[in-house]
N, C-alpha and C. Protein backbone atom coordinates (compact mmCIF):
# COMPACT_ATOMS: atom_id res chain seq x y z
N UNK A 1 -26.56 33.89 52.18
CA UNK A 1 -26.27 32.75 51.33
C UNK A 1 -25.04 31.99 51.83
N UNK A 2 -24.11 33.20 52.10
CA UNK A 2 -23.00 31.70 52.53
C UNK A 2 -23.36 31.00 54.27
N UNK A 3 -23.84 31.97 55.35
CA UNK A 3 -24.08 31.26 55.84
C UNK A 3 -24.67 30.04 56.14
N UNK A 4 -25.62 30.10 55.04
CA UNK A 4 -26.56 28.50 54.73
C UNK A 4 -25.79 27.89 54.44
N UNK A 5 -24.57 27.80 53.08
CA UNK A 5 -23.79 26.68 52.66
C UNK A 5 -22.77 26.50 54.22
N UNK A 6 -22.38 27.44 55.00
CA UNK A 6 -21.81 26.64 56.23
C UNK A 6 -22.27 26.23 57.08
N UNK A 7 -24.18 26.25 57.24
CA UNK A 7 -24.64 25.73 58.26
C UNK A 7 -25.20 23.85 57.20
N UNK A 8 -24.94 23.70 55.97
CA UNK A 8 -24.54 22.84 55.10
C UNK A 8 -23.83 22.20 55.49
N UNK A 9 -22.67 22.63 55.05
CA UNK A 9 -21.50 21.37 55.18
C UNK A 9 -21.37 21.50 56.80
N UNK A 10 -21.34 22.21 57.37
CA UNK A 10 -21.33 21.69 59.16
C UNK A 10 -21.86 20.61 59.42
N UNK A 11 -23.16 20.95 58.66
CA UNK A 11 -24.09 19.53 58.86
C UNK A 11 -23.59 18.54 58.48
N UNK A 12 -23.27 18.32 57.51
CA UNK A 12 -22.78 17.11 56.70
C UNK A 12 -21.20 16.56 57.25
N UNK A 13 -20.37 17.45 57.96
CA UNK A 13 -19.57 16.97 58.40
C UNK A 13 -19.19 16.35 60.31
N UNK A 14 -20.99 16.68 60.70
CA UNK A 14 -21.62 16.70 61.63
C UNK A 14 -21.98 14.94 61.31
N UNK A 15 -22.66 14.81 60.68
CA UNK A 15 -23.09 13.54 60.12
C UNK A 15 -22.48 12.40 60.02
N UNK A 16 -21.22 12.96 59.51
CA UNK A 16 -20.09 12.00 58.87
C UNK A 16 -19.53 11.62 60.46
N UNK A 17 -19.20 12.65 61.05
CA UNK A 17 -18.37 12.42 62.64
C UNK A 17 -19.49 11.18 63.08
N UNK A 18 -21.06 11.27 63.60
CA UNK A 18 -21.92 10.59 63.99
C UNK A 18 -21.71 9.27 63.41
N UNK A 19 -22.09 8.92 62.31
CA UNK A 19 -22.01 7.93 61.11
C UNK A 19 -20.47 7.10 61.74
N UNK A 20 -19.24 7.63 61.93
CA UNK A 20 -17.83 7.18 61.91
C UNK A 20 -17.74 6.84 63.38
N UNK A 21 -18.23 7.21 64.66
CA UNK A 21 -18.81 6.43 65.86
C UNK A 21 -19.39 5.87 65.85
N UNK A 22 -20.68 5.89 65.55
CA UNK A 22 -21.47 4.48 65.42
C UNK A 22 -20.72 3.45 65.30
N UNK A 23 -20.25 3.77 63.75
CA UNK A 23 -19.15 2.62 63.31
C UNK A 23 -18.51 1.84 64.21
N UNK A 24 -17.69 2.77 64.56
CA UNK A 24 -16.55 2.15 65.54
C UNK A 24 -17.04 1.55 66.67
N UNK A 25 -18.26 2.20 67.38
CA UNK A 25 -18.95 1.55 68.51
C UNK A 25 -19.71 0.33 68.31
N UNK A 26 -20.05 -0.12 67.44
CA UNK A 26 -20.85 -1.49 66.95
C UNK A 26 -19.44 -2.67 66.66
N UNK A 27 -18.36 -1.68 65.93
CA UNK A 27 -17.17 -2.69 65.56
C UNK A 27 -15.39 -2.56 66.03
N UNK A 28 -15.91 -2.24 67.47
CA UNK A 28 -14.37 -1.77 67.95
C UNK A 28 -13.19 -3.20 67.38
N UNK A 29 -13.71 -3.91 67.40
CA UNK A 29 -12.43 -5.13 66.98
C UNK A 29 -11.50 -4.97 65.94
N UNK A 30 -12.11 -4.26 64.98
CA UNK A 30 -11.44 -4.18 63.81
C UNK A 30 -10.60 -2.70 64.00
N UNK A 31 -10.61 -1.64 64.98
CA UNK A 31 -9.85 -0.67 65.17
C UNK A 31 -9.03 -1.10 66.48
N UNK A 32 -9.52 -1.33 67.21
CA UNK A 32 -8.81 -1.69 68.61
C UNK A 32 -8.43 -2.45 69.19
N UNK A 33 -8.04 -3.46 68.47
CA UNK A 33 -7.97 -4.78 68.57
C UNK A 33 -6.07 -5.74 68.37
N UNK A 34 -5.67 -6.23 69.32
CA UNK A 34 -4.21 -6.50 69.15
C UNK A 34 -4.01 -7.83 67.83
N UNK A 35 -3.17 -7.29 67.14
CA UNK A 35 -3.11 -8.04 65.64
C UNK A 35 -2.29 -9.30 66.19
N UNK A 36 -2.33 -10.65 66.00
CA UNK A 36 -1.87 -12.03 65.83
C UNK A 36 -1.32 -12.17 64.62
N UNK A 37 -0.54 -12.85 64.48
CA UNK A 37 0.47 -13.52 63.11
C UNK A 37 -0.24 -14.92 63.26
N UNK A 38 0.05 -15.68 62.38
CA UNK A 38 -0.65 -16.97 62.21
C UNK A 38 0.05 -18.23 63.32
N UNK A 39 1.30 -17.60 63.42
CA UNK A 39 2.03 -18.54 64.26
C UNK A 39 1.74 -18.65 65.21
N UNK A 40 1.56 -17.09 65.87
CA UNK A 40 1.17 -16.72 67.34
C UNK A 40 0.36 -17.34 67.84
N UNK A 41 -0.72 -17.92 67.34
CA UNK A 41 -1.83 -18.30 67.79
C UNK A 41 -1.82 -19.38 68.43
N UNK A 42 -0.62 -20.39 67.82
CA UNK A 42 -0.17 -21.80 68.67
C UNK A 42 -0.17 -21.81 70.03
N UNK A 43 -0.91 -22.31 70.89
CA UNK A 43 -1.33 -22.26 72.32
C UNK A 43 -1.82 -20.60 72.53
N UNK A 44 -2.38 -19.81 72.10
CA UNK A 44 -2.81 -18.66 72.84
C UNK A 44 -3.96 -19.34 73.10
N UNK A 45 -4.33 -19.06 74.62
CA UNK A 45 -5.47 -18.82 75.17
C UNK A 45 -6.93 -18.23 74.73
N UNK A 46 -6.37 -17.28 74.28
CA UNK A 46 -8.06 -16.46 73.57
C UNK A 46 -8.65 -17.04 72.79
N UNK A 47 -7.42 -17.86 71.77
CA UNK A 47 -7.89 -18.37 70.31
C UNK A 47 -9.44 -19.30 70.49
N UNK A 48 -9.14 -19.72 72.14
CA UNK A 48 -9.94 -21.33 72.66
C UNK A 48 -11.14 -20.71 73.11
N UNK A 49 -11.25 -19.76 73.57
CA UNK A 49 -12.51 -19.42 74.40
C UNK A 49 -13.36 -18.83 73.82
N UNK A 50 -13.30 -18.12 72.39
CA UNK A 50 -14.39 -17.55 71.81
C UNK A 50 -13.63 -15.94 71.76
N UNK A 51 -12.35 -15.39 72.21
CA UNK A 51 -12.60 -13.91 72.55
C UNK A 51 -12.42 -13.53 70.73
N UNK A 52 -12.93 -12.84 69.95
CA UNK A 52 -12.71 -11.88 69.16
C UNK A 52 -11.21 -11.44 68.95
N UNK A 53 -10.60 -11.99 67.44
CA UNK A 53 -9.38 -11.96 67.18
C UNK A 53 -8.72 -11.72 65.56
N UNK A 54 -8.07 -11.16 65.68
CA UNK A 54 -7.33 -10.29 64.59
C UNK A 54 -6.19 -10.86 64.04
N UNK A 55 -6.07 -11.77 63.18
CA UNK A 55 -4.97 -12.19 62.69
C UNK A 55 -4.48 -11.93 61.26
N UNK A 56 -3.39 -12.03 61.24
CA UNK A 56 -2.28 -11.47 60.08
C UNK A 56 -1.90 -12.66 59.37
N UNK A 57 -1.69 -13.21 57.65
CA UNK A 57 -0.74 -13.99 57.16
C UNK A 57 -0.54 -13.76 56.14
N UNK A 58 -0.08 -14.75 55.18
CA UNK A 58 -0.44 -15.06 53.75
C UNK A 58 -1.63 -15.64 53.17
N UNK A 59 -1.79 -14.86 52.12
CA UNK A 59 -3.00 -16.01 51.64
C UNK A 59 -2.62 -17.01 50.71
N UNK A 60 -2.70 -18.67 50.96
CA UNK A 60 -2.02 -19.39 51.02
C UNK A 60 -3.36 -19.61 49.35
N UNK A 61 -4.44 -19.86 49.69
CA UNK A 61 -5.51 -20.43 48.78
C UNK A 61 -6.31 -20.56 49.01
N UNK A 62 -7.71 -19.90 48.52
CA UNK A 62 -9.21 -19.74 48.72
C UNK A 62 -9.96 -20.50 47.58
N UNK A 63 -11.06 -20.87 47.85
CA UNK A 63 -12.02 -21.50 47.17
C UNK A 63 -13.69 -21.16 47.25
N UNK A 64 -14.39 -20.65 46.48
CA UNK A 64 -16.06 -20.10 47.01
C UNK A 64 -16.59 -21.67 46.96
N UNK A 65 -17.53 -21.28 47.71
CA UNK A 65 -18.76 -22.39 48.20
C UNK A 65 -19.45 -22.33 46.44
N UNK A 66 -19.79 -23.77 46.42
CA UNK A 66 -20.22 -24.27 44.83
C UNK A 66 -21.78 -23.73 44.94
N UNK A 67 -22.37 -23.92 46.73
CA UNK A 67 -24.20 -23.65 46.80
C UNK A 67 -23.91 -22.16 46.74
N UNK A 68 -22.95 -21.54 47.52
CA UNK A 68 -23.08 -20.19 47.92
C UNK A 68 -21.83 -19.31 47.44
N UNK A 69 -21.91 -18.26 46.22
CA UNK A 69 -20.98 -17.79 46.19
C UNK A 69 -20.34 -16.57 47.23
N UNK A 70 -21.30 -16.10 48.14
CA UNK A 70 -20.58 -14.74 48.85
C UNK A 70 -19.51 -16.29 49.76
N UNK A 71 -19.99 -17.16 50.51
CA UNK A 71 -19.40 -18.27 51.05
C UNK A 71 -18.03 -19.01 50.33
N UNK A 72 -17.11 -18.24 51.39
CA UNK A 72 -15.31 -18.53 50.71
C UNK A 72 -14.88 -19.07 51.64
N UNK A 73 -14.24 -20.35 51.31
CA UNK A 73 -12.78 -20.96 52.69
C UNK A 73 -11.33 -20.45 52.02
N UNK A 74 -10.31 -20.13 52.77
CA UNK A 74 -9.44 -19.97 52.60
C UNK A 74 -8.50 -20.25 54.06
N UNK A 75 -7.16 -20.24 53.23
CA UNK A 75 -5.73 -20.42 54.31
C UNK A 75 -5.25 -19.63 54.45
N UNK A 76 -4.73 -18.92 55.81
CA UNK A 76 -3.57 -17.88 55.70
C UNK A 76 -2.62 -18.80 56.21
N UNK A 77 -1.26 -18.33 55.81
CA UNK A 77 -0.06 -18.86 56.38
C UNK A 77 1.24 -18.12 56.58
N UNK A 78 1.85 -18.56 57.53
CA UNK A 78 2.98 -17.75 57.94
C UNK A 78 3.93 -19.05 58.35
N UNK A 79 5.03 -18.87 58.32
CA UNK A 79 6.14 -19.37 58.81
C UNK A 79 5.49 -21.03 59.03
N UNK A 80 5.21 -21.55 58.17
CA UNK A 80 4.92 -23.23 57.72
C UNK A 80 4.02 -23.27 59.17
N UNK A 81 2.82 -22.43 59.08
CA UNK A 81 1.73 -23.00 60.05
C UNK A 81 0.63 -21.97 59.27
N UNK A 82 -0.62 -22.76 59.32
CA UNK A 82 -1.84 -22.71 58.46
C UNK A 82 -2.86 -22.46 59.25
N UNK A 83 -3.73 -21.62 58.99
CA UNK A 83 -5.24 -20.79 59.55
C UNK A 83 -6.33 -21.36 58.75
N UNK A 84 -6.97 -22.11 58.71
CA UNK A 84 -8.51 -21.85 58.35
C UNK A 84 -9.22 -21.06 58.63
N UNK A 85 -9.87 -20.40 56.90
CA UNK A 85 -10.84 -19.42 57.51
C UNK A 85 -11.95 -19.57 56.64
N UNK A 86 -12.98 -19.07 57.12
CA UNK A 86 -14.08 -19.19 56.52
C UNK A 86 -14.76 -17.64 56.80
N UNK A 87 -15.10 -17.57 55.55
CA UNK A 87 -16.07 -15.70 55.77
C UNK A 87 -17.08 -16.24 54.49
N UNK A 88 -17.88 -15.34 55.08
CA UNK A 88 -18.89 -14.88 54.13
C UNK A 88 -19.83 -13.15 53.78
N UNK A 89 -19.08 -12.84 52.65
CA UNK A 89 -19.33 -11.63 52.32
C UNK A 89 -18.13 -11.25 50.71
N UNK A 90 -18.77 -10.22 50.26
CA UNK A 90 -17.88 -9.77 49.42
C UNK A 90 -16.12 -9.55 49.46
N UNK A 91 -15.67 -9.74 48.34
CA UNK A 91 -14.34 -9.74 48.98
C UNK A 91 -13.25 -8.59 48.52
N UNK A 92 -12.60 -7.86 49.23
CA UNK A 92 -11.58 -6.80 48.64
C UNK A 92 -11.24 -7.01 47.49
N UNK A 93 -10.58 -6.20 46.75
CA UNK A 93 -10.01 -6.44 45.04
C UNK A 93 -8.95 -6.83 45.38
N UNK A 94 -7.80 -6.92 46.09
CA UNK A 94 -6.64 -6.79 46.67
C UNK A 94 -6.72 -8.40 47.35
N UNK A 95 -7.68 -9.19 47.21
CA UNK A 95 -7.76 -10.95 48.00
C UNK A 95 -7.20 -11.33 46.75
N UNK A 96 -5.82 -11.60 47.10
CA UNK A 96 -4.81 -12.49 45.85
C UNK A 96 -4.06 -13.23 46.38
N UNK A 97 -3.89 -14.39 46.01
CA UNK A 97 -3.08 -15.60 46.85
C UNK A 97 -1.57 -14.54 46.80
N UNK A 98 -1.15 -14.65 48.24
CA UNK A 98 0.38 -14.53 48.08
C UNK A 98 0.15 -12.81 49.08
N UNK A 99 -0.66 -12.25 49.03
CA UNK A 99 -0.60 -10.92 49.23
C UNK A 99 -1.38 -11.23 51.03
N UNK A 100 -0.46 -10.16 51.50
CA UNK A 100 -0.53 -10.16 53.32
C UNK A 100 -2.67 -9.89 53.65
N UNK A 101 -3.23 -10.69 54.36
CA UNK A 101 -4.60 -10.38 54.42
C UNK A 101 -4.62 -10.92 56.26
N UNK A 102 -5.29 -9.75 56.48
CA UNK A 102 -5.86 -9.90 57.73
C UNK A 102 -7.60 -10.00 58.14
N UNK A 103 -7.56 -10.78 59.01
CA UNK A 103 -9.03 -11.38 59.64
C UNK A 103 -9.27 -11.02 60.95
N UNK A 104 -10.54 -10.60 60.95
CA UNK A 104 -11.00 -10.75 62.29
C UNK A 104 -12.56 -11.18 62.82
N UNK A 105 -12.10 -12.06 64.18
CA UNK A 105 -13.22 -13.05 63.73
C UNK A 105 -13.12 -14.00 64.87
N UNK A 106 -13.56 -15.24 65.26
CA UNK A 106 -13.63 -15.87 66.40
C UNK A 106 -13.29 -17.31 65.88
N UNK A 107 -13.20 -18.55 66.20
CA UNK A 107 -13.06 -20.09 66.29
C UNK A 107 -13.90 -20.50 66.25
N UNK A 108 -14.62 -21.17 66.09
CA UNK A 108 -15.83 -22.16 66.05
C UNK A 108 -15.47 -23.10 66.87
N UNK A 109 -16.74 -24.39 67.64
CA UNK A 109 -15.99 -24.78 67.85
C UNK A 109 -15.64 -26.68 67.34
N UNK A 110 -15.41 -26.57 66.00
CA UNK A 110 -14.48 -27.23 65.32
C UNK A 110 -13.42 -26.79 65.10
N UNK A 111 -12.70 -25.66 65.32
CA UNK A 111 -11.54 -25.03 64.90
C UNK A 111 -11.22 -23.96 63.93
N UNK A 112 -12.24 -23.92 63.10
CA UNK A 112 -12.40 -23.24 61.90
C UNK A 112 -12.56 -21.82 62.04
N UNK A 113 -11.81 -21.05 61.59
CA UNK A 113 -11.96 -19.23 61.94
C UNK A 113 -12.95 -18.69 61.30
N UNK A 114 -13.92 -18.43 62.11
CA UNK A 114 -14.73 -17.63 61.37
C UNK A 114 -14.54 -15.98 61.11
N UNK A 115 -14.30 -15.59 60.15
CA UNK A 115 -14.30 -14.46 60.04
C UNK A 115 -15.46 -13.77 59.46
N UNK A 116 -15.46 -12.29 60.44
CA UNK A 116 -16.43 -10.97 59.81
C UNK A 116 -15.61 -10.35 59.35
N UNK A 117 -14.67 -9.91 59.43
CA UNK A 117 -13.83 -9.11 58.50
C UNK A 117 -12.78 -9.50 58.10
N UNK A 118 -12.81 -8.81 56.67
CA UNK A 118 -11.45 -9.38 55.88
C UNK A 118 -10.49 -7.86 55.34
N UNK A 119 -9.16 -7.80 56.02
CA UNK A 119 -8.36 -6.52 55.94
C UNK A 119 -7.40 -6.81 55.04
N UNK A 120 -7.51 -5.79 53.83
CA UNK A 120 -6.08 -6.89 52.69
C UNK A 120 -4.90 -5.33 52.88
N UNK A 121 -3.75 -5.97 52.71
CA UNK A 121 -2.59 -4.70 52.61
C UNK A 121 -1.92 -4.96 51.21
N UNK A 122 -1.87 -3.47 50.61
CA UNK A 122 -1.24 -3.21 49.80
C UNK A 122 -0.24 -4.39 49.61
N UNK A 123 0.22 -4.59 48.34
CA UNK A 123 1.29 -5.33 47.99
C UNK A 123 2.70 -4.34 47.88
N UNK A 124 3.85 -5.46 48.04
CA UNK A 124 5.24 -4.57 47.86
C UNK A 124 5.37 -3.41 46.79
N UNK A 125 4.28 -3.68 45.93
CA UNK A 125 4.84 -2.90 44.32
C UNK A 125 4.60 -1.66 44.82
N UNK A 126 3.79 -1.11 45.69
CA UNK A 126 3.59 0.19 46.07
C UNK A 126 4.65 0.59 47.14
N UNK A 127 5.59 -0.09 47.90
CA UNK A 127 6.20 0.51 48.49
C UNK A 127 7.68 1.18 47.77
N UNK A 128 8.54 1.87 48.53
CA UNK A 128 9.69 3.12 47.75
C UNK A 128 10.52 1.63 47.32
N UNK A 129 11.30 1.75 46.10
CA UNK A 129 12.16 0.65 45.45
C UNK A 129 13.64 0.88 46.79
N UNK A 130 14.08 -0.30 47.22
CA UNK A 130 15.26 -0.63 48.16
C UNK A 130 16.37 -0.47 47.12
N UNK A 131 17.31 0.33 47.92
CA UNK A 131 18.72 1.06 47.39
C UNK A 131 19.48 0.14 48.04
């Protein structure tokens, strides 16, 4: 009997390992990928060519599409320079104007960021209170 429940969860934690590569192999960008600030992006090279990019700001103000609700534009901003972004998909609980959100995602080419992923970080209230 117990050997079955450990040839069980072996399995299942066999699964989970499989399942968590895949992952990562279909979506290395979002693990391996060098993070941009909103500023940074002013003349980078990659931003222009299409490469797959990871950027960091504020969320300045989002709005859903009136035809399409998963369809959201929003701004990140950092240091008085502004990101357009555009995603479409569900959105973290944690997408609150003001709170640090990261994207990753490519340019169009009108300029407009398209993002597949949307990464939100904790707000200050969770970090230790400053002495």
């Amino acid at each position: 009997m117990k050997k079955k429940k450990f040839i069980i969860a072996g399995g299942i934690l066999l699964g989970a390992f499989v399942f968590l590569g895949v992952y990562i192999a279909q979506n290395p960008d979002v693990f391996f990928q060098k993070e941009y600030t909103v500023s940074q992006l002013n003349g980078l090279v990659a931003a222009q060519d299409g490469t797959s990019l990871r950027v960091m700001g504020k969320l300045a103000s989002f709005a859903r599409d009136a035809g399409n609700s998963l369809l959201v534009r929003f701004v990140l901003t950092e240091n008085e320079q502004n990101l357009s972004v555009v995603y479409k998909g569900a959105l973290p609980d944690l997408f609150v104007v003001g709170n640090d959100v990261g994207v990753v995602g490519k340019f169009d080419s009108t300029g407009i960021f398209q993002a597949k992923t949307i990464i939100t970080k904790c707000p200050s209230k969770y970090e230790p209170a400053k002495q």
